[in-house]
N, C-alpha and C. Protein backbone atom coordinates (compact mmCIF):
# COMPACT_ATOMS: atom_id res chain seq x y z
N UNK A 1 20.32 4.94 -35.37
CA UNK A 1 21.27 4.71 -34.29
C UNK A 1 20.49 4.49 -33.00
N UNK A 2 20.72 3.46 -32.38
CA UNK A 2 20.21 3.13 -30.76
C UNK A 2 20.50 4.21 -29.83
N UNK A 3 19.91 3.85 -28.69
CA UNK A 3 20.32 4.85 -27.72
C UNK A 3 21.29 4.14 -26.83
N UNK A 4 21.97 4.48 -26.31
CA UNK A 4 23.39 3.78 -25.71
C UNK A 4 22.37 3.23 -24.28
N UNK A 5 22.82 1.74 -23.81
CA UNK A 5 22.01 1.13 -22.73
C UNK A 5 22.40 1.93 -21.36
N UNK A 6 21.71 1.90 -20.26
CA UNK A 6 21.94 2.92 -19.00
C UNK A 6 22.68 1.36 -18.36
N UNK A 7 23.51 1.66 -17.25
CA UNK A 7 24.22 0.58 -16.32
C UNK A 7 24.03 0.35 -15.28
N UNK A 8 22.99 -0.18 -14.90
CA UNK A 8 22.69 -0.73 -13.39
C UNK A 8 24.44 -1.11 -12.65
N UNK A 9 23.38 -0.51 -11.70
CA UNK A 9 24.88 -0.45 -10.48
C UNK A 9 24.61 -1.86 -9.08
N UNK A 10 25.29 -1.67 -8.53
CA UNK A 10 25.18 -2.40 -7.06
C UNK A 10 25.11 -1.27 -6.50
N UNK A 11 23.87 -0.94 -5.52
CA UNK A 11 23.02 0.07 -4.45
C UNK A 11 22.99 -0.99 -3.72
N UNK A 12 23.12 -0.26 -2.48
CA UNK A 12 22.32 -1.45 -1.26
C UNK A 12 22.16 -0.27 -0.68
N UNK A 13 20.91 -0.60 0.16
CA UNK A 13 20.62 0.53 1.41
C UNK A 13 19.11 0.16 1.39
N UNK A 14 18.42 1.37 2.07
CA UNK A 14 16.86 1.16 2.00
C UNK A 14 16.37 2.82 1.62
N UNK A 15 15.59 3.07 0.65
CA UNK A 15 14.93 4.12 0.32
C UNK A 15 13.68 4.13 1.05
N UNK A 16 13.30 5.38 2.32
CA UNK A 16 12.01 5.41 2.60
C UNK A 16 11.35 6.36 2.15
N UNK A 17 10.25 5.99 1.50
CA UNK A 17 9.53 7.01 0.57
C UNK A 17 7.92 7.16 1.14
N UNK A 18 7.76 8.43 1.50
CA UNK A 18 6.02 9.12 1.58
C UNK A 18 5.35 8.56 0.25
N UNK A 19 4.92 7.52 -0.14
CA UNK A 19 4.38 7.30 -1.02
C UNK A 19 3.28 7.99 -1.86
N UNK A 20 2.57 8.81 -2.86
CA UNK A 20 1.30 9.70 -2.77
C UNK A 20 0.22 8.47 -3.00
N UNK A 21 -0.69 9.67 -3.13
CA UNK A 21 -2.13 8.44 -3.43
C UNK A 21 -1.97 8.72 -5.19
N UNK A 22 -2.57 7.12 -5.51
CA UNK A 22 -2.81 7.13 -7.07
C UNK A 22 -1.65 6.23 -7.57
N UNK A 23 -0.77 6.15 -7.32
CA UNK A 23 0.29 5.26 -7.53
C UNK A 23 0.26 4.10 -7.02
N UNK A 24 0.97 2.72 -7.73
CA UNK A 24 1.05 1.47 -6.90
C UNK A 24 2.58 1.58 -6.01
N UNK A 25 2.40 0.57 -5.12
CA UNK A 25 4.13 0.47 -4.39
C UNK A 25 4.89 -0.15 -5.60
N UNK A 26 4.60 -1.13 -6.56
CA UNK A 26 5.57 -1.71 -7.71
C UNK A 26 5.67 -0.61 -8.51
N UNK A 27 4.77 0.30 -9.23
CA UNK A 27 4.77 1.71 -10.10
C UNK A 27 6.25 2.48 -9.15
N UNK A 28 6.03 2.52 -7.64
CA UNK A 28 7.04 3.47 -6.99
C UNK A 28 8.32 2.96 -7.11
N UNK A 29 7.95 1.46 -6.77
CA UNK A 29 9.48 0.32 -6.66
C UNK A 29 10.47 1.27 -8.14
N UNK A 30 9.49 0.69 -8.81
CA UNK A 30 10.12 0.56 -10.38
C UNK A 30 11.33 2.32 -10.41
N UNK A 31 10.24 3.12 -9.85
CA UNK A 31 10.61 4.43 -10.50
C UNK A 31 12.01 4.35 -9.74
N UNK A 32 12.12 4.28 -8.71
CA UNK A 32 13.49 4.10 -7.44
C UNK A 32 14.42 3.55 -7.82
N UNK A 33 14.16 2.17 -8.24
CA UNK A 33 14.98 1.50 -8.66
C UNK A 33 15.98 2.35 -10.04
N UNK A 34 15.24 2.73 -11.08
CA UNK A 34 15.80 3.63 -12.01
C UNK A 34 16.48 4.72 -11.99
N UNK A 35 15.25 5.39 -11.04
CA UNK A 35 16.07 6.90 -9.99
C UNK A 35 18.03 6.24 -10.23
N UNK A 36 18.31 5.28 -9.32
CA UNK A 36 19.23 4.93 -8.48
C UNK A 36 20.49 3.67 -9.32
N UNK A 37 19.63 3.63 -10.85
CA UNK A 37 19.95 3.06 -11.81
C UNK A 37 20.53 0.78 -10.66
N UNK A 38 19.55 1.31 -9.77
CA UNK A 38 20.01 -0.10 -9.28
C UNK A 38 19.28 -1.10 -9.62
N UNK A 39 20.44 -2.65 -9.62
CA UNK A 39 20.41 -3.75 -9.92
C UNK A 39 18.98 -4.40 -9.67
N UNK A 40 19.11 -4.08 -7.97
CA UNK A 40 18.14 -5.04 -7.24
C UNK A 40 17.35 -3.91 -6.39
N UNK A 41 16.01 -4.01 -6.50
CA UNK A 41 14.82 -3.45 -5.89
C UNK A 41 13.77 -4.32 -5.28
N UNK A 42 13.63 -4.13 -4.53
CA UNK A 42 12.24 -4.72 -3.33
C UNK A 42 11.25 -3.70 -3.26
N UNK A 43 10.25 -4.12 -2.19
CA UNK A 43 9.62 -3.32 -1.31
C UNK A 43 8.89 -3.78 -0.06
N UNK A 44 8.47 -3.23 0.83
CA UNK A 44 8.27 -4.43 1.67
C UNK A 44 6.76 -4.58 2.26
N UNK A 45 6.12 -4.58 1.28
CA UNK A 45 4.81 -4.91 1.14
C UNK A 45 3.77 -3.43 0.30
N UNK A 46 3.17 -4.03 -0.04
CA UNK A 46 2.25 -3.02 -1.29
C UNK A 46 1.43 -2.02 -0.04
N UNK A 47 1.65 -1.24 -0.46
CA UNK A 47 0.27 -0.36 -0.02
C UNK A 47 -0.54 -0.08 -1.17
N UNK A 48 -1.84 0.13 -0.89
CA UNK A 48 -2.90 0.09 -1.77
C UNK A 48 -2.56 1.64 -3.13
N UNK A 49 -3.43 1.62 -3.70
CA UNK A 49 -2.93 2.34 -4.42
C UNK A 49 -3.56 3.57 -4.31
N UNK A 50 -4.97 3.62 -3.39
CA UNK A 50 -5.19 4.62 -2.81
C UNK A 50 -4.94 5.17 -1.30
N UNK A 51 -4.05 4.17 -0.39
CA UNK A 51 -3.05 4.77 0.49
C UNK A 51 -2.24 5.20 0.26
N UNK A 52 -1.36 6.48 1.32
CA UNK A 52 -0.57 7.23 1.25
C UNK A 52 -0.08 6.81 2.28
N UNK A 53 1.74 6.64 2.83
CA UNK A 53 2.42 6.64 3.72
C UNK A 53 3.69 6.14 3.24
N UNK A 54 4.41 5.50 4.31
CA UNK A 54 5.80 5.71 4.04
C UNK A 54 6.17 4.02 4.07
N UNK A 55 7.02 4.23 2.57
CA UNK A 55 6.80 2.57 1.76
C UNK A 55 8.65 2.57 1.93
N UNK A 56 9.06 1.61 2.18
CA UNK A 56 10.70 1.45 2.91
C UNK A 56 11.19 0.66 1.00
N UNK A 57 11.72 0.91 0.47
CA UNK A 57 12.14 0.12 -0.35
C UNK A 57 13.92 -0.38 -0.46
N UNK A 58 13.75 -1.48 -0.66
CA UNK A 58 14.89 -1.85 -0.50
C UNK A 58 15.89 -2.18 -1.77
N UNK A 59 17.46 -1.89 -1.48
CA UNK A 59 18.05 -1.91 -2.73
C UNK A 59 19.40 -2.67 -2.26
N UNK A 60 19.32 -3.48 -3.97
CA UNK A 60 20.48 -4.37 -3.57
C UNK A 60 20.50 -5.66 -2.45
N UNK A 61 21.42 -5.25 -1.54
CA UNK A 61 22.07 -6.48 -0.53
C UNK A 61 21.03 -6.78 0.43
N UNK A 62 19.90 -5.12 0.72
CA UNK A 62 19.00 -4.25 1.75
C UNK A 62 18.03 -5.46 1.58
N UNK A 63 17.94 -6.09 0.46
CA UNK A 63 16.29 -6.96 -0.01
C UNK A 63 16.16 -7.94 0.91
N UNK A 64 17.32 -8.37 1.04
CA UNK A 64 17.64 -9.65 2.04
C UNK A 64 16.70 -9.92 3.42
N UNK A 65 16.88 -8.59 3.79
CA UNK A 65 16.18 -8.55 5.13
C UNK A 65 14.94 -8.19 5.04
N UNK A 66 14.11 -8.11 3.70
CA UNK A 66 13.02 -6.98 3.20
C UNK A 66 12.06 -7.95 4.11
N UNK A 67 12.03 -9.09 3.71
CA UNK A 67 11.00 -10.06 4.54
C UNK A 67 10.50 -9.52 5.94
N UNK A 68 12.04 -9.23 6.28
CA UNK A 68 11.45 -9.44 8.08
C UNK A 68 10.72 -7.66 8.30
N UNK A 69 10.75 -7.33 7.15
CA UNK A 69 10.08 -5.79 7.27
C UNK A 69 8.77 -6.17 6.99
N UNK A 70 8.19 -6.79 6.24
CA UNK A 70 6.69 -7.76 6.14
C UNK A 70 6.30 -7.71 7.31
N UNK A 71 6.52 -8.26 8.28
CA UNK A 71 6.49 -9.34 9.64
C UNK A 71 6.19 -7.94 10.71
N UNK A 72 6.53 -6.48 10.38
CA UNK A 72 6.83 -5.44 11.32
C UNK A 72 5.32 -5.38 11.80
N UNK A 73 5.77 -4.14 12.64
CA UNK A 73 4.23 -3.74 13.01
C UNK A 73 4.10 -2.66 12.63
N UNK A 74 3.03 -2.71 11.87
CA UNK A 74 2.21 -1.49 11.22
C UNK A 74 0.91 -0.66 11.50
N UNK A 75 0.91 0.45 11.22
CA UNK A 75 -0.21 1.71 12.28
C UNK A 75 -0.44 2.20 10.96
N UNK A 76 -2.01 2.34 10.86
CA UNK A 76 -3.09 3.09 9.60
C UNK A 76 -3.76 4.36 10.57
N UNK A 77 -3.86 5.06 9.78
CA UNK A 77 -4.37 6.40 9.76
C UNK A 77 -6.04 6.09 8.46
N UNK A 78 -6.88 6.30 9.19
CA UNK A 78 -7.97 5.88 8.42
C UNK A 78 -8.94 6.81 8.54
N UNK A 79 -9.62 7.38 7.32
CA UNK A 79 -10.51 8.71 7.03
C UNK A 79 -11.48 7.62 6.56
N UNK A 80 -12.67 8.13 7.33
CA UNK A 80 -13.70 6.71 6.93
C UNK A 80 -15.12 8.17 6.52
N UNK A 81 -16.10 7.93 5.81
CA UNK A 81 -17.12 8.24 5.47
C UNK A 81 -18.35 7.21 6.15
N UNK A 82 -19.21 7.80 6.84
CA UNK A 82 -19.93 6.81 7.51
C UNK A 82 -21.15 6.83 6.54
N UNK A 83 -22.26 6.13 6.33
CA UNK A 83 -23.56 6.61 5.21
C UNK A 83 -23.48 5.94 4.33
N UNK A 84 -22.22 5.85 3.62
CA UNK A 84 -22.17 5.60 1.90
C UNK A 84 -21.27 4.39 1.61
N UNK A 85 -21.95 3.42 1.05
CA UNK A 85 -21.37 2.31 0.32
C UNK A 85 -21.22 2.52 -1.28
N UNK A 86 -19.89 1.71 -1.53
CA UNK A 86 -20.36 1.76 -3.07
C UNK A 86 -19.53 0.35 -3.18
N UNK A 87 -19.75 0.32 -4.83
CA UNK A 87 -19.60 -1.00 -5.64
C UNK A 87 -18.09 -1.49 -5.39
N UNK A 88 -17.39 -1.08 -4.97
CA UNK A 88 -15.94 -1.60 -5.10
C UNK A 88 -15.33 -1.54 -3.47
N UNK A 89 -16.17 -1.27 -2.23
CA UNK A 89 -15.99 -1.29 -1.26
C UNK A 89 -14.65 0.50 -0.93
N UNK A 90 -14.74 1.29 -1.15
CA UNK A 90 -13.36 2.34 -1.55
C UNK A 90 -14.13 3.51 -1.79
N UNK A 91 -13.10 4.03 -1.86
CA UNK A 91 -13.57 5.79 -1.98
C UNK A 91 -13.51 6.09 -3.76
N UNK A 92 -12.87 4.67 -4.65
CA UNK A 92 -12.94 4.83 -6.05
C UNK A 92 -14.63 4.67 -6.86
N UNK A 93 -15.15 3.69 -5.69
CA UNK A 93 -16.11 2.70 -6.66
C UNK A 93 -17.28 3.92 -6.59
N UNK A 94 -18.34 3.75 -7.56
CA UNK A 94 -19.86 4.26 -7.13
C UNK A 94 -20.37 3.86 -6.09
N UNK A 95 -20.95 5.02 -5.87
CA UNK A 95 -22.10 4.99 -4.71
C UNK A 95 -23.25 4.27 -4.89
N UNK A 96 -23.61 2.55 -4.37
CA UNK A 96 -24.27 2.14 -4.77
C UNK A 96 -25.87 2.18 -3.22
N UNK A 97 -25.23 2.82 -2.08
CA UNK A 97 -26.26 3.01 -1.33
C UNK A 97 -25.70 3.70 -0.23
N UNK A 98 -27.02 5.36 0.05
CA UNK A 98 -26.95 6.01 1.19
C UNK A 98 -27.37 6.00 1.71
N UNK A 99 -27.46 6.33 3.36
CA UNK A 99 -27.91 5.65 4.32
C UNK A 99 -27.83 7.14 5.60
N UNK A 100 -28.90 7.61 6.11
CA UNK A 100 -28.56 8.55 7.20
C UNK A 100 -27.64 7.81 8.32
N UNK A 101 -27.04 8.95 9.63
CA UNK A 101 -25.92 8.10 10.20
C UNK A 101 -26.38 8.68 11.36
N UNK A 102 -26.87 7.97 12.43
CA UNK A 102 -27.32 8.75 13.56
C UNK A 102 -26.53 7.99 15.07
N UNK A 103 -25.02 8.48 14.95
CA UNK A 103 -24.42 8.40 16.19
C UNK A 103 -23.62 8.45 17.32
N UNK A 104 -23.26 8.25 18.16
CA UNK A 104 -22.67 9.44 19.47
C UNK A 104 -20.95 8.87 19.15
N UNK A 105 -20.56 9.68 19.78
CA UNK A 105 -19.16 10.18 19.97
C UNK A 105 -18.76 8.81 20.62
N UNK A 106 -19.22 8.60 21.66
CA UNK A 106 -18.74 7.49 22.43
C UNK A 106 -19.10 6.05 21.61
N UNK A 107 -20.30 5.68 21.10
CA UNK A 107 -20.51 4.31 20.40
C UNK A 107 -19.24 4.65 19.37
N UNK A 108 -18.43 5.36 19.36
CA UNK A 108 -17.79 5.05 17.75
C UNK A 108 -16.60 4.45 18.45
N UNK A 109 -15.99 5.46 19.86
CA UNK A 109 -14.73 5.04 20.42
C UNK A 109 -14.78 3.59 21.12
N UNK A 110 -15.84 3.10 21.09
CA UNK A 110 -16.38 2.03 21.73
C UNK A 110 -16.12 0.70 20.78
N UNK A 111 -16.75 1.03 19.79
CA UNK A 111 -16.52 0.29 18.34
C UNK A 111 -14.97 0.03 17.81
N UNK A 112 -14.70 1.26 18.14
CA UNK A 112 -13.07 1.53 17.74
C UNK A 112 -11.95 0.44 18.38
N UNK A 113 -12.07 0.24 19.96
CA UNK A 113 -11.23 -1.11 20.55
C UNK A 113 -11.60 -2.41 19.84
N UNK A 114 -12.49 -3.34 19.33
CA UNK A 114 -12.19 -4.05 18.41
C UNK A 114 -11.16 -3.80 17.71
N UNK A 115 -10.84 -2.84 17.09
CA UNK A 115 -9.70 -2.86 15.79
C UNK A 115 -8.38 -2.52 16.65
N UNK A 116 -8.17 -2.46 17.81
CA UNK A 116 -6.84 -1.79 18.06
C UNK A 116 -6.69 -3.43 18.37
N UNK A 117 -5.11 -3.26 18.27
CA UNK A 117 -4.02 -4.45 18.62
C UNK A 117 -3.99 -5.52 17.09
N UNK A 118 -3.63 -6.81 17.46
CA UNK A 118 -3.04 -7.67 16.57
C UNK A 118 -4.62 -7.99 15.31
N UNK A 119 -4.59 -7.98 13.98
CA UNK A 119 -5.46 -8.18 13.69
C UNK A 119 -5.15 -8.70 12.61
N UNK A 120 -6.32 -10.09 11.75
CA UNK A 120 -5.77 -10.16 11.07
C UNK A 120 -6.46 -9.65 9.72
N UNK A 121 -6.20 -9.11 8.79
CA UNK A 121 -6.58 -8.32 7.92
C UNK A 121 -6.99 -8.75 6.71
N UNK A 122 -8.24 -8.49 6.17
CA UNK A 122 -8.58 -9.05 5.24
C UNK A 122 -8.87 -8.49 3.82
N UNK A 123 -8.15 -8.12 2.64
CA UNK A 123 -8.38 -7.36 1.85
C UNK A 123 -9.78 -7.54 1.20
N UNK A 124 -10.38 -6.28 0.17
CA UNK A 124 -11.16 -6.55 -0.07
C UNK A 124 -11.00 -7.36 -1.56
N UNK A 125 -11.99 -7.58 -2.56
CA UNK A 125 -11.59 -7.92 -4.05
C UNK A 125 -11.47 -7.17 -4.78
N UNK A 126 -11.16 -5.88 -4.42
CA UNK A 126 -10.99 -4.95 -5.25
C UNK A 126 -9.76 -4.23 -4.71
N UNK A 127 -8.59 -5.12 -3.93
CA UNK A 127 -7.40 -4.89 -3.21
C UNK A 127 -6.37 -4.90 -4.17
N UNK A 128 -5.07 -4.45 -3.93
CA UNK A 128 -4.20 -4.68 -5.19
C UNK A 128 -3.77 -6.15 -4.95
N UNK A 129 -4.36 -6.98 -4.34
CA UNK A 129 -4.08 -8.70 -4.62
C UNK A 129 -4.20 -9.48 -5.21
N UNK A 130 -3.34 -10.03 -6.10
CA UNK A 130 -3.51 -11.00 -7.49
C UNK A 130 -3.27 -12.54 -7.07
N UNK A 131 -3.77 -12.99 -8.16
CA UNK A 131 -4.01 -14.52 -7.97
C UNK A 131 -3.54 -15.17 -8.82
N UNK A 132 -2.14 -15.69 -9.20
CA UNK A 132 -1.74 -15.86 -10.66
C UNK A 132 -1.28 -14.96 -11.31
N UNK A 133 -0.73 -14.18 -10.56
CA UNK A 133 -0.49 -12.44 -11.44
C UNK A 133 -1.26 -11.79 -11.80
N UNK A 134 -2.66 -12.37 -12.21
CA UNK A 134 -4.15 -11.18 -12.28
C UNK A 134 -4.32 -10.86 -11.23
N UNK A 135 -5.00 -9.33 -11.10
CA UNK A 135 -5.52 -9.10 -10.00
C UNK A 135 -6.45 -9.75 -9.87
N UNK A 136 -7.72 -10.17 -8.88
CA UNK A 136 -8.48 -10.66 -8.39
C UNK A 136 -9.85 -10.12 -9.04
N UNK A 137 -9.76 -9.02 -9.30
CA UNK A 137 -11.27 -7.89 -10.07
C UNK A 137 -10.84 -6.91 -10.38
């Protein structure tokens, strides 16, 4: 005997979710969407799968506008390790070279205005960005 099918509904609204680390935003999409047994699920842009923050997902009628949530302006919170590179550019890959780090308080805040304001962002190849539906590496 089968198991009787579940019934997607019509949801509209927007789910905002603290996303954790280790998960993808489509892995989260998916789960929401089910949570909520709804039709139609979005999201409005991936966060990596080792960022954590708050991923807006959209349901139903909500998707419509998901675009212009793309387009928003967005603020990172960034824990950086200074010294250590590794193979995948991330806090996943090996450590492929260390390096002593010798420097002041002020060269960093100094360094730091480059990155504030409009920028345009460049993932690495080891980003959750696919090319054809493969990821990239």
């Amino acid at each position: 005997m089968s198991r009787p099918r579940k019934r997607w509904r019509d949801v509209d609204g927007v789910f905002l979710l603290d996303k954790p680390q280790g998960m993808s935003s489509n892995d989260i999409m998916q789960k929401v969407k089910r949570l909520f047994q709804a039709n139609k699920a979005g999201h409005t842009g991936a966060l990596d799968p080792l960022a954590t923050g708050m991923l807006p997902i959209c349901l139903g009628e909500a998707t419509k506008f998901s675009q212009f949530l793309l387009d928003a302006d967005k603020r990172y919170l960034v824990t950086a390790k200074l010294g250590e590179r590794t193979d995948t550019s991330d806090a996943e890959g090996q450590v492929v070279e260390t390096r002593e780090v010798h420097v002041e308080t002020q060269q960093i805040l100094t360094t730091l205005e480059q990155f504030r304001g409009d920028i345009l962002q460049v993932p690495t190849m080891f980003s959750a960005l696919k090319h054809n539906g493969k990821p990239l590496l």
